[in-house]
Protein backbone atom coordinates (compact mmCIF):
# COMPACT_ATOMS: atom_id res chain seq x y z
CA UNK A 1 -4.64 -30.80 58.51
CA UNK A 2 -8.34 -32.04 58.70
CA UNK A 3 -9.18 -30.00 61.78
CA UNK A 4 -7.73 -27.13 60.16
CA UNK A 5 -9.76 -27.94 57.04
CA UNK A 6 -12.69 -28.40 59.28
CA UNK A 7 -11.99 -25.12 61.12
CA UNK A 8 -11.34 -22.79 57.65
CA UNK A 9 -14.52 -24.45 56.16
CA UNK A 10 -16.54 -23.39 59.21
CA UNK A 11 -15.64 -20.05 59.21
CA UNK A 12 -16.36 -19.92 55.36
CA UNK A 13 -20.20 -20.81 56.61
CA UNK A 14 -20.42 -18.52 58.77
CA UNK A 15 -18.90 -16.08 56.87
CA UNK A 16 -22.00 -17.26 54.11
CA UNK A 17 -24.78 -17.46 57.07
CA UNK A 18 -24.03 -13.62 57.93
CA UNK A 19 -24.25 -12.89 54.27
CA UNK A 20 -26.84 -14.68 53.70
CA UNK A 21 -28.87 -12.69 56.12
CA UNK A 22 -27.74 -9.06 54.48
CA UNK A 23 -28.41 -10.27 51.07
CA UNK A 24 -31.70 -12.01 52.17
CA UNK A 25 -32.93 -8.51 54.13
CA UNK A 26 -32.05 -6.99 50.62
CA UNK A 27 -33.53 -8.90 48.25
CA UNK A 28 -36.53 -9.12 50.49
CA UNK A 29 -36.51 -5.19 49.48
CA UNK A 30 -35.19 -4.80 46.04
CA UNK A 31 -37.48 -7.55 44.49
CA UNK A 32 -40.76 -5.94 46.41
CA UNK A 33 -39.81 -2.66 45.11
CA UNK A 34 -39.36 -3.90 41.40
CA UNK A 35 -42.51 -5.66 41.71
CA UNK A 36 -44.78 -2.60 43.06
CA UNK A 37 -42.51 0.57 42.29
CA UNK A 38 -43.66 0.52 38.84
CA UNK A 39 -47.17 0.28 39.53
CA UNK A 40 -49.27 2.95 38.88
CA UNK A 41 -51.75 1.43 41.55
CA UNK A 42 -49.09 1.76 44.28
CA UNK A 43 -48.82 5.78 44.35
CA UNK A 44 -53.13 6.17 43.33
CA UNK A 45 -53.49 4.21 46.96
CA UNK A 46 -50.78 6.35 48.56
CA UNK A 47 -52.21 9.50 47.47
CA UNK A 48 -55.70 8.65 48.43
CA UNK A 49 -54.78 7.50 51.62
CA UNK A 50 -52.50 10.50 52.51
CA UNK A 51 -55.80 12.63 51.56
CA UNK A 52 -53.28 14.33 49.27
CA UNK A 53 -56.03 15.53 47.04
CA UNK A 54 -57.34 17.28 49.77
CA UNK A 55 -53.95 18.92 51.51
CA UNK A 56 -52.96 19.51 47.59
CA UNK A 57 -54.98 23.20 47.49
CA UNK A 58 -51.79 24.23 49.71
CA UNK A 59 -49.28 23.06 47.52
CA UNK A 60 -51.23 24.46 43.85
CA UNK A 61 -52.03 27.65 45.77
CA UNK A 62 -48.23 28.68 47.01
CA UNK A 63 -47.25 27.29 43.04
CA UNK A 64 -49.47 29.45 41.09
CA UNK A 65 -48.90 32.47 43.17
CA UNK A 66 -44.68 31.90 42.60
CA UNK A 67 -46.13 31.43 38.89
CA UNK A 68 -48.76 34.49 38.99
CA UNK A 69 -45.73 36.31 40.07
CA UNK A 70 -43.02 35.44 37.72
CA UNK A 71 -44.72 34.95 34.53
CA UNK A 72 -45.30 37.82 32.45
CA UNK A 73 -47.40 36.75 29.14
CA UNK A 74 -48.83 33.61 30.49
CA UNK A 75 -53.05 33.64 31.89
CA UNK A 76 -51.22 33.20 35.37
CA UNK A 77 -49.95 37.46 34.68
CA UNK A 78 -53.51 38.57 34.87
CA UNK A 79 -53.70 37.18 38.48
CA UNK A 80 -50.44 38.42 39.86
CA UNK A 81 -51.44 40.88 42.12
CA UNK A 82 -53.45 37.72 43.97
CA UNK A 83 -51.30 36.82 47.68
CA UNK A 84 -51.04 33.53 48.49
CA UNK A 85 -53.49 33.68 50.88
CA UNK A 86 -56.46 34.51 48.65
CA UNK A 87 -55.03 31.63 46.52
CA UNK A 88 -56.16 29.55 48.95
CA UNK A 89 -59.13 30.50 49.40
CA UNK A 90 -59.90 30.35 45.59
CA UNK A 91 -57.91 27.39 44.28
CA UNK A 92 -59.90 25.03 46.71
CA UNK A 93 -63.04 26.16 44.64
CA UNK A 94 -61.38 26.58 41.57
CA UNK A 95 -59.49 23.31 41.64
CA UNK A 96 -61.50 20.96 43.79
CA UNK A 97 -60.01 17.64 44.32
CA UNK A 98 -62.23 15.62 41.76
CA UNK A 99 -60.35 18.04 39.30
CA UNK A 100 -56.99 16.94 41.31
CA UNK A 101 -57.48 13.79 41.45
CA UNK A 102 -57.54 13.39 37.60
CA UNK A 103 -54.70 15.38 36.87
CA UNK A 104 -53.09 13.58 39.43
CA UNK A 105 -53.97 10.21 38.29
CA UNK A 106 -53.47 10.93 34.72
CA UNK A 107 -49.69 12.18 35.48
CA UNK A 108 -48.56 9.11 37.72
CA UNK A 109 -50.10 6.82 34.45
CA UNK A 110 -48.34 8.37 32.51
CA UNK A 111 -44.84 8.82 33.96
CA UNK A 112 -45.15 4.81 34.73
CA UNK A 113 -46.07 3.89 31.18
CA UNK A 114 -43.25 5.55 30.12
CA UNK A 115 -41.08 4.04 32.65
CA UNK A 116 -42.28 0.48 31.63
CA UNK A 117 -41.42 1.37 28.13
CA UNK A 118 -45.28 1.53 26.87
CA UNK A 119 -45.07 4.87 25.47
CA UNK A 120 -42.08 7.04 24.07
CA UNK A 121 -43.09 10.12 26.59
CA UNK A 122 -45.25 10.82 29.35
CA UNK A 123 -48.11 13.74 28.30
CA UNK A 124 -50.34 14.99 31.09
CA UNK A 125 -54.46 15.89 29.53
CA UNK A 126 -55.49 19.24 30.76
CA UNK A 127 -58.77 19.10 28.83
CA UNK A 128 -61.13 17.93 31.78
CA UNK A 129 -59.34 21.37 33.65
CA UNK A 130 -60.30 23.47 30.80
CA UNK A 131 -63.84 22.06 30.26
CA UNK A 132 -64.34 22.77 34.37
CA UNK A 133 -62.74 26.52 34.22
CA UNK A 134 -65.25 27.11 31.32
CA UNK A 135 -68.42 25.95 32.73
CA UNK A 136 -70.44 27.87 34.39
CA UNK A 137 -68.99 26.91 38.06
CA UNK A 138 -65.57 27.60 36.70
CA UNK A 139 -66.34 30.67 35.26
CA UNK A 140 -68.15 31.61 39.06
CA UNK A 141 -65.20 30.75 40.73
CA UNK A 142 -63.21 33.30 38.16
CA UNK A 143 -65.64 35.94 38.45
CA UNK A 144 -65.05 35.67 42.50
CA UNK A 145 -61.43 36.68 42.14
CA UNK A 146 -61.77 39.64 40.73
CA UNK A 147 -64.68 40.48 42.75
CA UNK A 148 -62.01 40.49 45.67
CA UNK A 149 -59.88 43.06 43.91
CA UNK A 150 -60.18 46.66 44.07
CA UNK A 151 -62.94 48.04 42.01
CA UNK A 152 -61.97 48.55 38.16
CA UNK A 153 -60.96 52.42 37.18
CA UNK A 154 -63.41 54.12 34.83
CA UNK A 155 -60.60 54.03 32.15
CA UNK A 156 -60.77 50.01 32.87
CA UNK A 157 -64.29 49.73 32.74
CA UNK A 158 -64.48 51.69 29.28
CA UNK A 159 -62.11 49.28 27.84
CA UNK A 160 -63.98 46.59 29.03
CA UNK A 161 -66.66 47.87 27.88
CA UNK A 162 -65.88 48.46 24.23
CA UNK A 163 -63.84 45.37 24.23
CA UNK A 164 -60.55 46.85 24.10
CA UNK A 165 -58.75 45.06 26.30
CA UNK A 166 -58.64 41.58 27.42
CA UNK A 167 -59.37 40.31 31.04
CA UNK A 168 -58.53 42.87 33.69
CA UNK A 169 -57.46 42.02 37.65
CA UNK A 170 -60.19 44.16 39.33
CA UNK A 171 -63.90 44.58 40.26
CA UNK A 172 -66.02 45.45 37.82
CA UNK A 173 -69.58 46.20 38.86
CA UNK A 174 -72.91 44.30 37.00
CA UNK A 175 -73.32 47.28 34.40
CA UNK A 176 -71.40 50.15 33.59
CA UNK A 177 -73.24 52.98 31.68
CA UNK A 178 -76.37 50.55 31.10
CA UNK A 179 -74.23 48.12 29.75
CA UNK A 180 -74.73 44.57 30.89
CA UNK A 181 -70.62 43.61 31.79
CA UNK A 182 -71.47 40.18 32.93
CA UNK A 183 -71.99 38.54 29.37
CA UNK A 184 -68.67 40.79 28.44
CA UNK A 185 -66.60 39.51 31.24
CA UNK A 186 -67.64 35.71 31.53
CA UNK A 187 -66.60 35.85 27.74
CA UNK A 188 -63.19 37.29 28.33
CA UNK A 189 -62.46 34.57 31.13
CA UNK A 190 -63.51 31.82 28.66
CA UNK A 191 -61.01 33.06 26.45
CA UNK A 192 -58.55 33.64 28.90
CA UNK A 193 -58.69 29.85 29.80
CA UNK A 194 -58.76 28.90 26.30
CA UNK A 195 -55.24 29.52 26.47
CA UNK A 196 -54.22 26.88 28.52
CA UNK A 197 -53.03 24.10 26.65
CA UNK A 198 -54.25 21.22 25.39
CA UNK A 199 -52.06 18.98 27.15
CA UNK A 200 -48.69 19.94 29.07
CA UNK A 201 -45.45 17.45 28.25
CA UNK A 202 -43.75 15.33 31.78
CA UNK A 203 -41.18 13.31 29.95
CA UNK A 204 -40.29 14.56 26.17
CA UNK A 205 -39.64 11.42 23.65
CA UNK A 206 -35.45 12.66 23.58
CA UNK A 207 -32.65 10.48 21.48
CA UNK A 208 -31.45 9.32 25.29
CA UNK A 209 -34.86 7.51 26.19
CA UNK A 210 -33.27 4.15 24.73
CA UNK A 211 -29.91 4.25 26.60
CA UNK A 212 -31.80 5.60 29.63
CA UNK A 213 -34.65 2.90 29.42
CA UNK A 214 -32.03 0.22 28.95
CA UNK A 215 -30.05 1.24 32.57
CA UNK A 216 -33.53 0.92 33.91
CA UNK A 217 -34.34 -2.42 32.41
CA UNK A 218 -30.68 -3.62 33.62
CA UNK A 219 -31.54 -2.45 37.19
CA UNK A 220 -35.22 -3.91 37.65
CA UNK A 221 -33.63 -7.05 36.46
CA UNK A 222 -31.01 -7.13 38.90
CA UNK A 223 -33.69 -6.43 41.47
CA UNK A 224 -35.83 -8.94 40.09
CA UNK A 225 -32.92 -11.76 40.35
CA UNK A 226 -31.64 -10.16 43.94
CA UNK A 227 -33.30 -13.87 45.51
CA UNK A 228 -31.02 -15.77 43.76
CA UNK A 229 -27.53 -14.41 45.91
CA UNK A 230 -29.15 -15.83 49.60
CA UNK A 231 -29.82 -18.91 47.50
CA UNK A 232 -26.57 -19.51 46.06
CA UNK A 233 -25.48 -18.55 50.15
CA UNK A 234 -27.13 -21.78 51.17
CA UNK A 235 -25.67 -23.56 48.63
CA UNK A 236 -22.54 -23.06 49.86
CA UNK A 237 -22.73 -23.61 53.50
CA UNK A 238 -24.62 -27.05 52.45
CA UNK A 239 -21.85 -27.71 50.68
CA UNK A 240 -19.02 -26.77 53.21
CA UNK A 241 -20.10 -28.06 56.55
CA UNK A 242 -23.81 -29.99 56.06
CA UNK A 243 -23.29 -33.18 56.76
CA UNK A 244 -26.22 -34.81 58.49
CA UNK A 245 -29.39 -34.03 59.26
CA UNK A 246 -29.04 -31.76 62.33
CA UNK A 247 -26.23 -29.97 61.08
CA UNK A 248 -28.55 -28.95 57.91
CA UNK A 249 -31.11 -27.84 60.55
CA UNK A 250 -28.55 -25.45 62.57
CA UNK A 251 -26.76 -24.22 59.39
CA UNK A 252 -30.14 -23.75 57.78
CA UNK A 253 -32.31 -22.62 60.75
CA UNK A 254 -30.67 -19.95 62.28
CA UNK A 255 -30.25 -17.56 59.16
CA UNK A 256 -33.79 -18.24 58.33
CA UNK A 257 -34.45 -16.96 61.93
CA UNK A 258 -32.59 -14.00 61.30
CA UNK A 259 -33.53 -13.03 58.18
CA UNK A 260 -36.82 -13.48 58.26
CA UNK A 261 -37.17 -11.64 61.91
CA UNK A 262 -35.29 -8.79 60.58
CA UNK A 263 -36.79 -8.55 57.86
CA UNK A 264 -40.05 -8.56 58.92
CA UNK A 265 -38.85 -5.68 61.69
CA UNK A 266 -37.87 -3.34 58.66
CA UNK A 267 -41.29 -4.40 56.96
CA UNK A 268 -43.17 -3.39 60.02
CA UNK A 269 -41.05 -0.25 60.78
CA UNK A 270 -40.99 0.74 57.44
CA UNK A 271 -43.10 3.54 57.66
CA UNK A 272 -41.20 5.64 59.96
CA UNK A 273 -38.15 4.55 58.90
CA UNK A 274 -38.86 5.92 55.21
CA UNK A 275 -40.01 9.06 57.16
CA UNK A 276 -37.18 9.62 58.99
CA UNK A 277 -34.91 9.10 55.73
CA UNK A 278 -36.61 11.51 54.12
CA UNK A 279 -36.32 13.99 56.80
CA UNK A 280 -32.39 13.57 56.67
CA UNK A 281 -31.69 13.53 53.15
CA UNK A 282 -34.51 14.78 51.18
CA UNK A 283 -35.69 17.50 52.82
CA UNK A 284 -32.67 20.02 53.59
CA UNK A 285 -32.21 19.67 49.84
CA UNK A 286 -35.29 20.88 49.05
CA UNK A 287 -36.32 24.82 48.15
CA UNK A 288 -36.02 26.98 51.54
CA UNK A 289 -38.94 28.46 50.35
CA UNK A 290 -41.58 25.65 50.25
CA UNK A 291 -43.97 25.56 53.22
CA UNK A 292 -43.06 23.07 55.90
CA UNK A 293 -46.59 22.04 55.65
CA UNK A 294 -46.13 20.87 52.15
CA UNK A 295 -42.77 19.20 52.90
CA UNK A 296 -44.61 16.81 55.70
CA UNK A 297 -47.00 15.96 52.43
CA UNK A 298 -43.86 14.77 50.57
CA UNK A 299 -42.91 12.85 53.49
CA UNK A 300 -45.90 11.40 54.18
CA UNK A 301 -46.56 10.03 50.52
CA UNK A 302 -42.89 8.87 50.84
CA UNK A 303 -43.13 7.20 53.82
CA UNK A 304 -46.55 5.43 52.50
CA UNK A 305 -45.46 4.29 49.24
CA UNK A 306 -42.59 2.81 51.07
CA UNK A 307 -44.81 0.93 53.77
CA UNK A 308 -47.06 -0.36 50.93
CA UNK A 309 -44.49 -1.30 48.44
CA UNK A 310 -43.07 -3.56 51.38
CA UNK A 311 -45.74 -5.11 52.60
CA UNK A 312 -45.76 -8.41 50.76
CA UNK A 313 -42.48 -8.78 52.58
CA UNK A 314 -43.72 -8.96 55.99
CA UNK A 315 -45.85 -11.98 55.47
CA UNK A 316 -42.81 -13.89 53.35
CA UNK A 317 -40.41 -12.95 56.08
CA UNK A 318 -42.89 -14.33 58.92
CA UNK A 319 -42.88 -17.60 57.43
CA UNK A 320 -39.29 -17.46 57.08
CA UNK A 321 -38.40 -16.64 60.29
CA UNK A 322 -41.27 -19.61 61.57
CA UNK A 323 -39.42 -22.13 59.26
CA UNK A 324 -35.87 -21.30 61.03
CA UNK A 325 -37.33 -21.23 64.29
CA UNK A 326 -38.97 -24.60 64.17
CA UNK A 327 -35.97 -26.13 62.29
CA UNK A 328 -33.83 -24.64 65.20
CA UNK A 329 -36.04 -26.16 67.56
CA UNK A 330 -36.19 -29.70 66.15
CA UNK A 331 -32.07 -29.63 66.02
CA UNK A 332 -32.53 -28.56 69.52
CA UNK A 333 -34.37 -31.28 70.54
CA UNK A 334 -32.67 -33.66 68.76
CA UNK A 335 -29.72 -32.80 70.37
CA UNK A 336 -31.02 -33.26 73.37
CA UNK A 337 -31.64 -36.26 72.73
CA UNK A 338 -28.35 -37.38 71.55
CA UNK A 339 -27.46 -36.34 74.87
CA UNK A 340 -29.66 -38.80 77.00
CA UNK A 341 -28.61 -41.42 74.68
CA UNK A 342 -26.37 -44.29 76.57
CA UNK A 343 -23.90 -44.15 73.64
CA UNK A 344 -23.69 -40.54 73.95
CA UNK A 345 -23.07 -41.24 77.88
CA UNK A 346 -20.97 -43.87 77.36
């Protein structure tokens, strides 16, 4: 009956030891998440090290001309006849990636203040857009596009002219019938872009924020507490087969080791591993339509928020894995010993 005890209770610990290593590799995730996921820092690093400001122009450029297309009473309409490729060309100038990386910056702020329950709804600022597009560089860069379009019809020009009609997709020439159109038209495009608003809403302040905020609060805290299951693992093979000093350093040692190494493997793979995720599952679901180029963007700022979000776990799991391997190591040589003992021989 005591062997049988013996026997049950040691496949218990191992049962335990293999569990502790899952839950251990988890938590080692989950809690590193919880901690940086909801850091703003975290995705301003990502997208400055992905150089997304810079690969962005592709991205705004195939937007605006879906939006130039589609919209009809919007300051996009007046642009419509603009392909994609002369969007391009023009949004580099017209949003350059200071301009980006505000927006940008001011969005991911946002969207994490609300997430951390600091504000009711996430609003992004378009005034330091507006103030560029009416400057005088903005206004250059505006003037340019319809200097690429065919020249303005005399019927156009008139209009213009007179001030009968509001900002018109074509080339107007410096004067028309003596008339300086310059002061005319850099007037209509500051008007034009005075209709862009204010500020444009991310997350609206809705009667399901609390409920929703709540689930999230629930989650983060289960991720925060995730440490305590590989814990309350060792626990329990201490209590069912620990009972000296060497058998505390096998039970102990080896799912350190394991844990800890494969942890630290994920950690250091993590990278490619996010990529390849998101090239499985993520990106056949997104629109057929949307470049390949700007899918590897997504991917790439996935793959490096991932890597950086686990980082901390690579140096926590390397110590791990050290502490198993030298506690394995001293229970090795102390059974060695036991073994050139003269009572053991004897």
């Amino acid at each position: 009956m005591e062997n049988t005890l013996k026997v049950l209770a040691g496949i218990l610990a191992g049962f335990f030891a293999i569990l502790f290593v899952i839950a251990t590799v988890l938590a080692f995730a989950l809690y590193n998440i919880e901690q940086s996921a909801f850091d703003a820092d975290l995705y301003k690093q990502a997208l400055i090290e992905e150089k997304v400001y810079q690969r962005l122009h592709e991205l705004t450029a195939h937007e605006l001309a879906i939006a130039a297309q589609r919209s009809n009473n919007s300051v996009l309409s007046v642009f419509r006849n603009l392909s994609e490729e002369e969007w391009r060309g023009f949004v580099l100038k017209l949003l350059p990636p200071e301009q980006l990386r505000i927006l940008a910056e001011d969005a991911v702020t946002q969207v994490m203040a609300y997430l951390n329950g600091e504000s009711d709804s996430a609003v992004l600022s378009l005034a330091s857009l507006k103030s560029y597009l009416q400057s005088p560089a903005g206004v250059n860069v505006i003037y340019e596009m319809l200097k690429a379009q065919p020249d303005c019809t005399l019927e156009q020009l008139s209009a213009m002219a007179l001030g009968q009609q509001a900002l018109t997709l074509c080339n107007p020439p410096d004067t028309f019938l003596v008339i300086d159109l310059r002061p005319i038209i850099d007037a209509q495009i500051k008007a034009t872009v005075s209709l862009i608003p204010e500020q444009v809403t991310l997350i609206s302040a809705n009667s399901a924020k609390p409920r929703d905020l709540r689930n999230l609060e629930n989650l983060r805290l289960v991720m925060h507490l995730s440490p305590l299951l590989p814990m309350l693992c060792l626990l329990v093979i201490t209590a069912l087969v620990v009972r000296s000093f060497r058998d505390w350093l096998n039970w102990w040692g080896y799912p350190l080791l394991f844990a800890g190494f494969i942890s630290m493997s994920l950690s250091a793979l993590s990278r490619p591993l996010a990529a390849g995720v998101f090239q499985i599952f993520i990106a056949p679901a997104l629109p057929e339509a949307l470049p390949i180029e700007i899918v590897d963007v997504f991917k790439d700022l996935t793959a490096t928020i991932v890597h950086n979000a686990l980082q901390p776990t690579l140096l926590v799991a390397g110590i791990m894995a050290l502490i198993g391997l030298i506690m394995v190591a001293i229970a090795f040589l102390l059974r060695k010993r036991i073994q050139k003992s003269p009572a053991y021989k004897s």
